[in-house]
N, C-alpha and C. Protein backbone atom coordinates (compact mmCIF):
# COMPACT_ATOMS: atom_id res chain seq x y z
N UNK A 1 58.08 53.03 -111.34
CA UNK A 1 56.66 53.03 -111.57
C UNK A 1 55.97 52.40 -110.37
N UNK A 2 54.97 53.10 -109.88
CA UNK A 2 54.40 52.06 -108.72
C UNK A 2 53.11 51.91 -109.09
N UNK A 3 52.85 50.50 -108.34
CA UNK A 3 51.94 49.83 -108.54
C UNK A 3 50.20 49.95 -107.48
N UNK A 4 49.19 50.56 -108.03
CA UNK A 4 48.40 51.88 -107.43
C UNK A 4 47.21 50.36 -107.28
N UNK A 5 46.89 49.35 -106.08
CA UNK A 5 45.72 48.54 -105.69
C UNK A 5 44.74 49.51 -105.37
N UNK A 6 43.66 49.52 -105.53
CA UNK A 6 42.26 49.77 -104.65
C UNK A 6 41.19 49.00 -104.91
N UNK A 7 39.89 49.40 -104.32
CA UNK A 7 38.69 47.95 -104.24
C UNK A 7 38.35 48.65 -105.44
N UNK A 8 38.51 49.54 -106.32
CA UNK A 8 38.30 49.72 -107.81
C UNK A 8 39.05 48.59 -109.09
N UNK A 9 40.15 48.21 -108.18
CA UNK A 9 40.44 47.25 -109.31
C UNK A 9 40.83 45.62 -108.57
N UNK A 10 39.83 45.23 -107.59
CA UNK A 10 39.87 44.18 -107.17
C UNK A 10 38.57 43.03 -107.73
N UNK A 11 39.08 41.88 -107.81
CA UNK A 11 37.78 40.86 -108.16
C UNK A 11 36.66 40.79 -107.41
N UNK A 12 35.61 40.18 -108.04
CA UNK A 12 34.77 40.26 -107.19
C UNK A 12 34.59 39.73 -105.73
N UNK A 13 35.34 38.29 -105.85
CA UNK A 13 35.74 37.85 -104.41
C UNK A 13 36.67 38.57 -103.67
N UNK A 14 37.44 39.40 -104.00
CA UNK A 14 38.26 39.96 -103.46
C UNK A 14 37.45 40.91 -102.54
N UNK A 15 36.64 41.61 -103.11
CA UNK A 15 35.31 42.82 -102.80
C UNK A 15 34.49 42.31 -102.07
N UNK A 16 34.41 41.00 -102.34
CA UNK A 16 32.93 40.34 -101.31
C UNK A 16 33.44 40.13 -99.69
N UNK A 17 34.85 39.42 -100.01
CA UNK A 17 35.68 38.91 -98.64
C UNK A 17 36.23 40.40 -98.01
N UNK A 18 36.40 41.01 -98.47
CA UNK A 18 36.57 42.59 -98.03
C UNK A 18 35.54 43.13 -97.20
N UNK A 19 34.28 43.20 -97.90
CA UNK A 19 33.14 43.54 -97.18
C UNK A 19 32.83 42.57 -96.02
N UNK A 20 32.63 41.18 -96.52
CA UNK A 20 32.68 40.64 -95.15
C UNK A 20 33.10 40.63 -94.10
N UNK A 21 34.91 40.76 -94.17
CA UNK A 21 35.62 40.92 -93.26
C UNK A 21 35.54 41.97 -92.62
N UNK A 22 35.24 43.02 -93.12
CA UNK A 22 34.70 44.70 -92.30
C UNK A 22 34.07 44.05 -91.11
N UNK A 23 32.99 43.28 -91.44
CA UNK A 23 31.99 43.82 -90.57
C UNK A 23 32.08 42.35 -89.62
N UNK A 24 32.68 41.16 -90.21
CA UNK A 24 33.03 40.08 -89.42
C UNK A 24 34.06 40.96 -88.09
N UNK A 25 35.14 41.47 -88.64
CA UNK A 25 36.56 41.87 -87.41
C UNK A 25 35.66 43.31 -87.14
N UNK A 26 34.65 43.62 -87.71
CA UNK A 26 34.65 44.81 -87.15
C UNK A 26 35.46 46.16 -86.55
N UNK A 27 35.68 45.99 -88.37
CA UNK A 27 37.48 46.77 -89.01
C UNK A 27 37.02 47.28 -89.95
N UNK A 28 37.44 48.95 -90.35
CA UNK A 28 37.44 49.31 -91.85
C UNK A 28 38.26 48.25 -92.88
N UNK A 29 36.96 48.62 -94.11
CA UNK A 29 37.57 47.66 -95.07
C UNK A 29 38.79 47.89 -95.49
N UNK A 30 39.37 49.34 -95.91
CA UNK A 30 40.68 49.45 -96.01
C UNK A 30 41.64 48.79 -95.51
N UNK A 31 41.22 48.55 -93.87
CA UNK A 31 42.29 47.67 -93.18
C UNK A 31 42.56 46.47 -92.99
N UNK A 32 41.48 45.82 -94.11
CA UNK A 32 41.92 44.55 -94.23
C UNK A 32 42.90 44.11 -95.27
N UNK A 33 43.46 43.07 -94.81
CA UNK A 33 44.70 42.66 -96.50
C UNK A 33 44.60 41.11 -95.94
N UNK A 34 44.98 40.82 -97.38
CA UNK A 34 44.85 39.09 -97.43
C UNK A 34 46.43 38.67 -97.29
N UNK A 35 46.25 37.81 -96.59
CA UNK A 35 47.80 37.28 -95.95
C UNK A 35 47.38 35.76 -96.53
N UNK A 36 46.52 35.06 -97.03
CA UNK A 36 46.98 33.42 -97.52
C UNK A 36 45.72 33.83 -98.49
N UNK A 37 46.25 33.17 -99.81
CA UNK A 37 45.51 33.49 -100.64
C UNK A 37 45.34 32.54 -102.18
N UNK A 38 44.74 31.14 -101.96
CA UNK A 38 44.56 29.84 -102.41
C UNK A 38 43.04 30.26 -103.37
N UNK A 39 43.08 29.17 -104.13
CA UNK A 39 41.79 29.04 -104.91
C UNK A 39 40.41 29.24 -104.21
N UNK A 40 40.03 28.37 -103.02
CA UNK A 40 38.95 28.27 -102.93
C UNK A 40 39.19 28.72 -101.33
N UNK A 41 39.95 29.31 -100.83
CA UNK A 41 40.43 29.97 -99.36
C UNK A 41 40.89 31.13 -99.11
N UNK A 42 40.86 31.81 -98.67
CA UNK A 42 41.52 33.31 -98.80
C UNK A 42 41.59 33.52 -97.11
N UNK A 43 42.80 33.98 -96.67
CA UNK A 43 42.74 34.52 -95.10
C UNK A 43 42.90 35.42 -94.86
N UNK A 44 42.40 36.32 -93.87
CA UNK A 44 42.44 38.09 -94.05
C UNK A 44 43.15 38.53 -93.03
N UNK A 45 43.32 39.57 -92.67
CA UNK A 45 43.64 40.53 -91.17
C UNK A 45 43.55 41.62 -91.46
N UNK A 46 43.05 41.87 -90.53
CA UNK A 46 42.90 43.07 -90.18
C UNK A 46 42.28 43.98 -88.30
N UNK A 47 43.07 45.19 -87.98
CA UNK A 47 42.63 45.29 -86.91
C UNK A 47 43.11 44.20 -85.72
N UNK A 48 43.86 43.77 -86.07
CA UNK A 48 45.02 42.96 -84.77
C UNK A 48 43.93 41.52 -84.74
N UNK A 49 43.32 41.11 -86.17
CA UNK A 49 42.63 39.74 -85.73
C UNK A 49 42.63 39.09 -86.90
N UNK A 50 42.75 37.93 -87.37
CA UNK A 50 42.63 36.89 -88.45
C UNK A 50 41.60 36.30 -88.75
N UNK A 51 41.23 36.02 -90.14
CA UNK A 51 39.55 35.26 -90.56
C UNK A 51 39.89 34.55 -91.68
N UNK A 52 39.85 33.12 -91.99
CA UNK A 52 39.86 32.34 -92.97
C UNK A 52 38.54 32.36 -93.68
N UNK A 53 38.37 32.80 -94.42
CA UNK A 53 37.09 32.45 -95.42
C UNK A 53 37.22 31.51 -96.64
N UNK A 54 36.05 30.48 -97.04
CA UNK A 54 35.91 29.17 -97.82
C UNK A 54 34.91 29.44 -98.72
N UNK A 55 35.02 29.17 -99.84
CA UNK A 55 34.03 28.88 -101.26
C UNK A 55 33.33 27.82 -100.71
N UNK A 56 31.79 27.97 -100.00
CA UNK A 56 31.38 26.75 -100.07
C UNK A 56 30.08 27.05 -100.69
N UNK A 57 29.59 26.00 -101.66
CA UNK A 57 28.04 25.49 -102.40
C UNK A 57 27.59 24.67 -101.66
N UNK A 58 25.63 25.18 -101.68
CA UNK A 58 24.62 24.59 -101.04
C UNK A 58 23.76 24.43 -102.14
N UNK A 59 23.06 23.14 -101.94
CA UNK A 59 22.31 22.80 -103.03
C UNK A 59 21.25 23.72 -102.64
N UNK A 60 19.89 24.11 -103.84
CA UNK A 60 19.27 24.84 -103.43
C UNK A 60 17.69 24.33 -103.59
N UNK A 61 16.49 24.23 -103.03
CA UNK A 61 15.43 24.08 -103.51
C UNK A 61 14.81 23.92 -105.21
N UNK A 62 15.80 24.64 -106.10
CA UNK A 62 15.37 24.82 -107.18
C UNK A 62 16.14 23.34 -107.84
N UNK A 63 17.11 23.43 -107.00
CA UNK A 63 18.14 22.47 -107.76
C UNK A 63 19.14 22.99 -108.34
N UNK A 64 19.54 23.52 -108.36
CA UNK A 64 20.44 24.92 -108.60
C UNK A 64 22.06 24.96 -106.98
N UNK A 65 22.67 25.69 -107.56
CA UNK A 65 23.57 26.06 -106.01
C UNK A 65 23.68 27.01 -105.47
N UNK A 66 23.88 27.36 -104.66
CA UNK A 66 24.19 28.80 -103.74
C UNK A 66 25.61 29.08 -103.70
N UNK A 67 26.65 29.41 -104.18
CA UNK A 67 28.10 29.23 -103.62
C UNK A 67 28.08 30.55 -102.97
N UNK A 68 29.18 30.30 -101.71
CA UNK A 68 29.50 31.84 -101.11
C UNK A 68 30.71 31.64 -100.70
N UNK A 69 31.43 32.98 -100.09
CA UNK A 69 32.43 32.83 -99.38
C UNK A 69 31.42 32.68 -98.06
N UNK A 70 32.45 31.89 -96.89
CA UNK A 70 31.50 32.26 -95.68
C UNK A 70 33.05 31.66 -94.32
N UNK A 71 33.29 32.15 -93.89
CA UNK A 71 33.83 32.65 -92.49
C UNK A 71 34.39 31.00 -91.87
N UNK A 72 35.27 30.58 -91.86
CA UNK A 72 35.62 29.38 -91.05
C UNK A 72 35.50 29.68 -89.10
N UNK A 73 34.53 29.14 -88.69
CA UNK A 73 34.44 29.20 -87.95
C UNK A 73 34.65 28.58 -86.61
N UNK A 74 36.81 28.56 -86.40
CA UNK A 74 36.82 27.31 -85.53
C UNK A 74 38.28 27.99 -84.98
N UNK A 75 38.45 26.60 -84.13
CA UNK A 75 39.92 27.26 -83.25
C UNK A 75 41.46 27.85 -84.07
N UNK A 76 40.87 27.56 -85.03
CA UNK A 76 41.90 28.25 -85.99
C UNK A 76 41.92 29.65 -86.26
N UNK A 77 40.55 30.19 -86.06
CA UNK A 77 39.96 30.93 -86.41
C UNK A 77 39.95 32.22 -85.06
N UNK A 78 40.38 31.77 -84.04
CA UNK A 78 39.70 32.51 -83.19
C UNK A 78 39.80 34.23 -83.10
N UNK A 79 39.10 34.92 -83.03
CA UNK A 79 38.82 36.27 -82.96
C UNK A 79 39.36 36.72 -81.66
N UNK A 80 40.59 37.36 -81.88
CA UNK A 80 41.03 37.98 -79.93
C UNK A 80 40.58 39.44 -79.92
């Protein structure tokens, strides 16, 4: 029996960090896949380059939060 993934049956973070990563590596989304994949961290590749993305919350004017995934942006990180 094999086991049939697509962004039809992925979470929503899964879908969000997908889209991001497209257009962060400036890579079809297809070609991204998650290689570390923690609670509040997820790391991607795709297109011969690596991107750590983080769950982080911002407080908001209302008082309320903003949470997002959003892109670690450091020597760990670097884009070749």
């Amino acid at each position: 029996m094999a086991l049939v993934v697509g962004c039809g049956h992925e979470s929503a973070a899964t879908q969000q960090i997908r889209s991001a990563a497209a257009v962060d590596l400036d890579c079809d989304a297809s070609m991204i896949e998650f290689v570390d994949d923690a609670a509040m961290q997820k790391r991607v590749r795709g297109c011969g380059q690596t991107l750590t993305y983080m769950y982080k919350c911002n407080s908001t004017t209302a008082g309320g939060k903003d949470c997002r995934w959003k892109p670690v942006r450091d020597d760990s990180n670097k884009l070749d």
